[in-house]
C-alpha atoms as a PDB file:
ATOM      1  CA  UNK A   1      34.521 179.218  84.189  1.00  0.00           C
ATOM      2  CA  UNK A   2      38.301 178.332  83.443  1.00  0.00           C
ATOM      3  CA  UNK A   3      39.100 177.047  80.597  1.00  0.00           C
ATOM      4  CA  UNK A   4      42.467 175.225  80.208  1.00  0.00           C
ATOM      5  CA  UNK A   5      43.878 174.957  76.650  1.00  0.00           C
ATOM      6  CA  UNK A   6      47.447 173.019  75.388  1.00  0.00           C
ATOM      7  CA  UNK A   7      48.611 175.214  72.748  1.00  0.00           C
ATOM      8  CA  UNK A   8      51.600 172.571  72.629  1.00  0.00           C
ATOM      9  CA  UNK A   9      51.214 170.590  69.395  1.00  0.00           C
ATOM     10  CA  UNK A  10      53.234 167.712  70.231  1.00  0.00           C
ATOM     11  CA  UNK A  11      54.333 165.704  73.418  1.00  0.00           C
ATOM     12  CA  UNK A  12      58.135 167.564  74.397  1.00  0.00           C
ATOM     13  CA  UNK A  13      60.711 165.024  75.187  1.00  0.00           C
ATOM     14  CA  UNK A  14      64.206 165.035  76.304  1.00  0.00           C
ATOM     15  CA  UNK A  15      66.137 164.435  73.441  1.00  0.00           C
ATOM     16  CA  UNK A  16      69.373 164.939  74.823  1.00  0.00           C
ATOM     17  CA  UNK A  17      68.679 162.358  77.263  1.00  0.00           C
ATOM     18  CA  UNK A  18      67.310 159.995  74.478  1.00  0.00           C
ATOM     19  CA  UNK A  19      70.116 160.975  72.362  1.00  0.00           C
ATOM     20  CA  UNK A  20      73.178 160.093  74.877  1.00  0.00           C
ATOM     21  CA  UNK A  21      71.027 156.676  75.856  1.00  0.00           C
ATOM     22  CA  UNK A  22      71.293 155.704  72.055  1.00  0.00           C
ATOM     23  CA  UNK A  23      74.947 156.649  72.115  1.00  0.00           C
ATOM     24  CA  UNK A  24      75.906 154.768  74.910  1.00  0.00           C
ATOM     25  CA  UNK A  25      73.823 151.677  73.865  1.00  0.00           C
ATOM     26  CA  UNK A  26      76.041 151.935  70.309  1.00  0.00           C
ATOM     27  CA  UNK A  27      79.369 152.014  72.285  1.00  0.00           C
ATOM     28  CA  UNK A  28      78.137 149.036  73.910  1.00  0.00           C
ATOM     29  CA  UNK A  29      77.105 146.999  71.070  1.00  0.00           C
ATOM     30  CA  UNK A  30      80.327 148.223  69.203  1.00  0.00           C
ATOM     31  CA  UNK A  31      82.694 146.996  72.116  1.00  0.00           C
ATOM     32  CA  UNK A  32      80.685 143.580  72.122  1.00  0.00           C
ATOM     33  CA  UNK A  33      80.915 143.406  68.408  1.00  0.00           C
ATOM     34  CA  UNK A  34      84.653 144.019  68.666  1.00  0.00           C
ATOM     35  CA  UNK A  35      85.037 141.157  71.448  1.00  0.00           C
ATOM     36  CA  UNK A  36      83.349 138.992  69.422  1.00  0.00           C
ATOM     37  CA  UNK A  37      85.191 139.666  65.708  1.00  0.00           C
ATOM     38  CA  UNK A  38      88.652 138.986  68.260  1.00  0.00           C
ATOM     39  CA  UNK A  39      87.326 135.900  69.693  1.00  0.00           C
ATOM     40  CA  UNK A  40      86.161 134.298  66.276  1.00  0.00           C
ATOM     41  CA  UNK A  41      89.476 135.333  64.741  1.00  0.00           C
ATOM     42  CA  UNK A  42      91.548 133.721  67.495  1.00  0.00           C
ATOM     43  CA  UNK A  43      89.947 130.519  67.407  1.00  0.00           C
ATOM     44  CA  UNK A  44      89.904 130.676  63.408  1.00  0.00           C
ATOM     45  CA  UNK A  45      93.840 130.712  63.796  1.00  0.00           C
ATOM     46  CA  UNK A  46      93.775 128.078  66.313  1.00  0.00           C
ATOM     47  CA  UNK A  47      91.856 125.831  64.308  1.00  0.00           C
ATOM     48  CA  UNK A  48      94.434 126.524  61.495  1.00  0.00           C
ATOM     49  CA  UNK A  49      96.849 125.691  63.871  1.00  0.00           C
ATOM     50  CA  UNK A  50      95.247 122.306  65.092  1.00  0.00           C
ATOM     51  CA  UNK A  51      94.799 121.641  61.538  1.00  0.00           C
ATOM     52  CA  UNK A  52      97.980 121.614  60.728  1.00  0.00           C
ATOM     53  CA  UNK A  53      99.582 119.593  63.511  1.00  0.00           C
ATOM     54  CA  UNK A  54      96.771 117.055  62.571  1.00  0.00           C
ATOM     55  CA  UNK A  55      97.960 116.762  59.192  1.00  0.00           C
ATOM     56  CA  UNK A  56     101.542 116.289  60.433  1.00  0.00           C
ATOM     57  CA  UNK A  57     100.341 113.576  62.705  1.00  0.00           C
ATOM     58  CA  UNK A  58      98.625 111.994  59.397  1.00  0.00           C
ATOM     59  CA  UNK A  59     102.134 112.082  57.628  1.00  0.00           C
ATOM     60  CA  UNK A  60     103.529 110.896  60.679  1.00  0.00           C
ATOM     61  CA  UNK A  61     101.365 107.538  60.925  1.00  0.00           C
ATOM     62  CA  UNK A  62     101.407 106.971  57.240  1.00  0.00           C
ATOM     63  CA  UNK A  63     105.138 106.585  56.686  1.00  0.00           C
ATOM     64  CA  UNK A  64     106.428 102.903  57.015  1.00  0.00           C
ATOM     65  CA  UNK A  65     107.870 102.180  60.296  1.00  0.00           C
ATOM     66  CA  UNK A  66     111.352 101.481  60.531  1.00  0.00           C
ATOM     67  CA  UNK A  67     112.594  97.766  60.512  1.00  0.00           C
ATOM     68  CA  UNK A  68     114.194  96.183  63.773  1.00  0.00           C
ATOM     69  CA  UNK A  69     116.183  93.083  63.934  1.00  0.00           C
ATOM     70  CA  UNK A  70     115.513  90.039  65.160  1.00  0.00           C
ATOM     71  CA  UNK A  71     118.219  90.148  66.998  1.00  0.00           C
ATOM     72  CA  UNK A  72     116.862  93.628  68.551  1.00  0.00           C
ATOM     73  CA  UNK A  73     113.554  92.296  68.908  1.00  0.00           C
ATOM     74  CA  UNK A  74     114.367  89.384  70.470  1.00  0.00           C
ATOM     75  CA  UNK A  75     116.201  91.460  73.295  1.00  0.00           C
ATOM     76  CA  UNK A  76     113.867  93.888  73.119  1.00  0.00           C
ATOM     77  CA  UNK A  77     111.590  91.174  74.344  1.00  0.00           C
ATOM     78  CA  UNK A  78     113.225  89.831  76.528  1.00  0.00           C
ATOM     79  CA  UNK A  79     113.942  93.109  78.851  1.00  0.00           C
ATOM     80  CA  UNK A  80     109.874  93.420  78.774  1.00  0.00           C
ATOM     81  CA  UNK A  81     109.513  89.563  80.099  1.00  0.00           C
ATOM     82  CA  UNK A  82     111.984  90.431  82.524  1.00  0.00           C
ATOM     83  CA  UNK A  83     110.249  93.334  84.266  1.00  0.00           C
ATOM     84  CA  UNK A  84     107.027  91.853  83.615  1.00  0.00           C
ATOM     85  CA  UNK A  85     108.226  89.310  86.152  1.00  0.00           C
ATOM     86  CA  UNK A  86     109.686  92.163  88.119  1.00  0.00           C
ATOM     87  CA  UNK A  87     106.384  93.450  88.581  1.00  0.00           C
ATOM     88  CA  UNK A  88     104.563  90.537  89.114  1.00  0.00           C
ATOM     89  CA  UNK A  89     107.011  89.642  91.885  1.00  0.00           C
ATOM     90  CA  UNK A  90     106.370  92.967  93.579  1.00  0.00           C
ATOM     91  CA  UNK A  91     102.637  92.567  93.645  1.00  0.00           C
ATOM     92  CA  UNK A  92     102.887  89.094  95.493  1.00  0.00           C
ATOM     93  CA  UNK A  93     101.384  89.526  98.455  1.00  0.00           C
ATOM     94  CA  UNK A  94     104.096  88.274 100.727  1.00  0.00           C
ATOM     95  CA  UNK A  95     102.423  89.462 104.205  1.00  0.00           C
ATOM     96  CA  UNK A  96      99.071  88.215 103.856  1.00  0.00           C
ATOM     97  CA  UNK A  97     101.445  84.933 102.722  1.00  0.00           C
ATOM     98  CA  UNK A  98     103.553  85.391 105.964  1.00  0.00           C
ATOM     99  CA  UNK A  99     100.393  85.388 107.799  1.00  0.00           C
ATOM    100  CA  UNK A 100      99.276  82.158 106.575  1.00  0.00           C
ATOM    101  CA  UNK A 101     102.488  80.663 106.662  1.00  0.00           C
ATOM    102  CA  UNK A 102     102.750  81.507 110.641  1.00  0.00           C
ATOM    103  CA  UNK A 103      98.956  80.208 111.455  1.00  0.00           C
ATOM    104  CA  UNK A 104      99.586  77.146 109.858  1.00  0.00           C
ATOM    105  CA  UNK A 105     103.331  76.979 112.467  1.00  0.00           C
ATOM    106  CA  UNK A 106     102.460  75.031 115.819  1.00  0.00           C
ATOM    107  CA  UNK A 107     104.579  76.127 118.560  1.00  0.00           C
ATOM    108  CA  UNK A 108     107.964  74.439 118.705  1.00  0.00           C
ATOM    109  CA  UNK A 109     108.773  74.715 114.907  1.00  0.00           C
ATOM    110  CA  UNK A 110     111.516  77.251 114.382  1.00  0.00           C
ATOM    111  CA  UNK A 111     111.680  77.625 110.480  1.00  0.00           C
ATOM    112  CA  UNK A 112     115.277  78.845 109.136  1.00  0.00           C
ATOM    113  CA  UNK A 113     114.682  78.726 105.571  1.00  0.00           C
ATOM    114  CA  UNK A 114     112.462  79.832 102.953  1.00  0.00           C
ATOM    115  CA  UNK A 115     112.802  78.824  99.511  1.00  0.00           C
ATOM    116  CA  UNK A 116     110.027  79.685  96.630  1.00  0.00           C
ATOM    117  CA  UNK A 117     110.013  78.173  93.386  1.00  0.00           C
ATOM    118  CA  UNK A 118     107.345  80.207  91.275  1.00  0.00           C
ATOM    119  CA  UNK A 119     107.765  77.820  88.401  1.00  0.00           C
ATOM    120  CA  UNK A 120     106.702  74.890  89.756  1.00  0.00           C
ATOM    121  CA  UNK A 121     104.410  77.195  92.694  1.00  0.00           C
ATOM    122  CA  UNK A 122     105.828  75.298  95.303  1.00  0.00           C
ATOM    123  CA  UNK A 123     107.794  76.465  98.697  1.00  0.00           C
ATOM    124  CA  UNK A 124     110.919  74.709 100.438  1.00  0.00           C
ATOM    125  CA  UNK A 125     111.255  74.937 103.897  1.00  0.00           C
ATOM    126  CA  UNK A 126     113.680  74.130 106.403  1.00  0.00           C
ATOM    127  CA  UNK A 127     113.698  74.444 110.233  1.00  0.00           C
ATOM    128  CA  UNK A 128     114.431  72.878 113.427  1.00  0.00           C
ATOM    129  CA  UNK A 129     111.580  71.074 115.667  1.00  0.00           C
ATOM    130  CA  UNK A 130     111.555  69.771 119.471  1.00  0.00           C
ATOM    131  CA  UNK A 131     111.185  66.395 118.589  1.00  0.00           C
ATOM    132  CA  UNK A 132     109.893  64.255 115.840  1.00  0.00           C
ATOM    133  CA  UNK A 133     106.317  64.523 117.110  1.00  0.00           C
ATOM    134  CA  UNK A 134     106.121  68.706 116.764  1.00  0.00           C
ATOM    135  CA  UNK A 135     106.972  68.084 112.799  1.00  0.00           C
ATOM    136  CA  UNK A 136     104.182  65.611 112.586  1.00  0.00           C
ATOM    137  CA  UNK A 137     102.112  68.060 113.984  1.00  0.00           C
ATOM    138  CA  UNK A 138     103.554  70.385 111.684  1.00  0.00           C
ATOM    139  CA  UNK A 139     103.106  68.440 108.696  1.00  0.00           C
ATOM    140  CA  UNK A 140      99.045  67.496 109.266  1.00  0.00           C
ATOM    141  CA  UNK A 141      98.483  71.035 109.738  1.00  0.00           C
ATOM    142  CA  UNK A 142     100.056  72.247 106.629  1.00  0.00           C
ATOM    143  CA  UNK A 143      97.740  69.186 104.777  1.00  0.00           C
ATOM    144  CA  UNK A 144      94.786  70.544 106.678  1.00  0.00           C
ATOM    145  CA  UNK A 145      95.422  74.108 105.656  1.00  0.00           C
ATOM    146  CA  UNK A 146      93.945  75.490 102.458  1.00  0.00           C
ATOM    147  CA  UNK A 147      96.672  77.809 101.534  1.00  0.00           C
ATOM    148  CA  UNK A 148      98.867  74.536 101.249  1.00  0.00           C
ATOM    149  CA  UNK A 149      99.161  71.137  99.651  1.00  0.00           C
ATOM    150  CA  UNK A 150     101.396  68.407  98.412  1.00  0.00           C
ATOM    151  CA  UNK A 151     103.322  68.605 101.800  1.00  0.00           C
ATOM    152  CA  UNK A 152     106.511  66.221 101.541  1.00  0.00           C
ATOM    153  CA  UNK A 153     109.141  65.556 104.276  1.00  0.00           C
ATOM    154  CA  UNK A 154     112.007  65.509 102.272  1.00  0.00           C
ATOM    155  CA  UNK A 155     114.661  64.919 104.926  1.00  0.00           C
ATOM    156  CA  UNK A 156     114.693  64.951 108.965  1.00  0.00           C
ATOM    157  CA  UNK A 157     117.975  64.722 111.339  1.00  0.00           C
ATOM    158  CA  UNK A 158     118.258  64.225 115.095  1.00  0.00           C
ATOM    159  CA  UNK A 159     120.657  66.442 116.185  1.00  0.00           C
ATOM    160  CA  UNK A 160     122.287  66.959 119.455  1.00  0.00           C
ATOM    161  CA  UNK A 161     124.657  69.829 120.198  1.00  0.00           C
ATOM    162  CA  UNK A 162     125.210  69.142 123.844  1.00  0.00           C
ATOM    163  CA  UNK A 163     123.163  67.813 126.897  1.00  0.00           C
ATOM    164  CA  UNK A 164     120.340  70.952 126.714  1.00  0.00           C
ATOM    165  CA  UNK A 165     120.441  71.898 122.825  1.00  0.00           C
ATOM    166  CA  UNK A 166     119.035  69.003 121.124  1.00  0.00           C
ATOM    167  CA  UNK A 167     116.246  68.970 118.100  1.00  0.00           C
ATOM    168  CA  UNK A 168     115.440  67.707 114.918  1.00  0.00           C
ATOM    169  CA  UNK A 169     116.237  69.279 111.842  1.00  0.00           C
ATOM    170  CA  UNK A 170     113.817  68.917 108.834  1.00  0.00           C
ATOM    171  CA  UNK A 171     113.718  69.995 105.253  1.00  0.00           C
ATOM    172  CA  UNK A 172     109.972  69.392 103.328  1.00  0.00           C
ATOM    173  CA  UNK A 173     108.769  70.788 100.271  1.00  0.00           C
ATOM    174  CA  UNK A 174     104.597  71.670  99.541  1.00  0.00           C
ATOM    175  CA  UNK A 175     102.804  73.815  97.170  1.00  0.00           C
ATOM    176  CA  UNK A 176     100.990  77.169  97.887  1.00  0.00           C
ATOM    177  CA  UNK A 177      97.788  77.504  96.828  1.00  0.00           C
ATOM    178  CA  UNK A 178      97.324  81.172  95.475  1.00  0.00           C
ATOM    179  CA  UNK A 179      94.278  82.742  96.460  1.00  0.00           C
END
């Protein structure tokens, strides 16, 4: 018979190993507690600093604005109506206009001048035709178009610059129709 007897009284464990585990795990918590007393500090003076500008800002919007002229407010106003119709000139859509303006031309109309009055929204134009009949044409189709209306002949001349070169010469007037 063998008997087998622990004579040990308690369990033996590393304790060095323990030891330097609970060491390192302090280190770490230490270097995270450090991180995190510098990150709350920093934003603690940021907030001081946004705080501050704030309050500036307040002082800032409280105190009375200064007085202008009427003489410098009237100008003043007058430069922004100015580009304001700077701008609204430059977003006119003057191809898709173009475009319009060419479907509604039969052939035989030469057009030689242009003339928009925003004001009253309407368009001049002046040009030179074959013959009388080409600015009749030219007339029903602007009436017949929806981009135009009002069409008026204002004025039409035969003219004849020698035997080959001979035409009419017509001014009208119509409105556009914005779209």
């Amino acid at each position: 018979m063998r008997f087998t007897i622990n004579l040990a009284t308690r369990t033996i464990l590393d304790q060095q190993r323990i030891d330097r585990a609970c060491l390192a795990a302090v280190v770490v918590l230490a270097i995270l507690l450090a991180g995190i007393i510098l990150l709350f500090s920093w934003n603690y003076g940021e907030l001081r600093r946004l705080d501050a500008e704030a309050g500036e800002m307040k002082k800032q919007l409280t105190r009375p604005l200064p007085k202008i002229a009427e003489k410098e407010q009237a100008a003043i106003l007058a430069d922004i109506t100015f580009y304001n119709e700077i701008i609204k000139r430059k977003t006119y859509g003057w191809l898709g206009f173009l475009e319009k303006l060419e479907a509604a031309t039969p052939n035989g109309i030469s057009l030689t001048l242009l003339s928009p009055n925003k004001e009253k929204g309407s368009l001049s134009l002046e040009g030179w035709a074959r013959n009388f009949k080409a600015i009749e044409e030219y007339l029903a189709l602007l009436e017949d178009s929806e981009n135009f209306s009002e069409v008026l002949l204002l004025s039409h001349e035969k003219v004849e610059l020698w035997e080959q070169a001979r035409g009419v010469r017509f001014s009208l007037s119509c409105r556009v129709r914005e779209q």
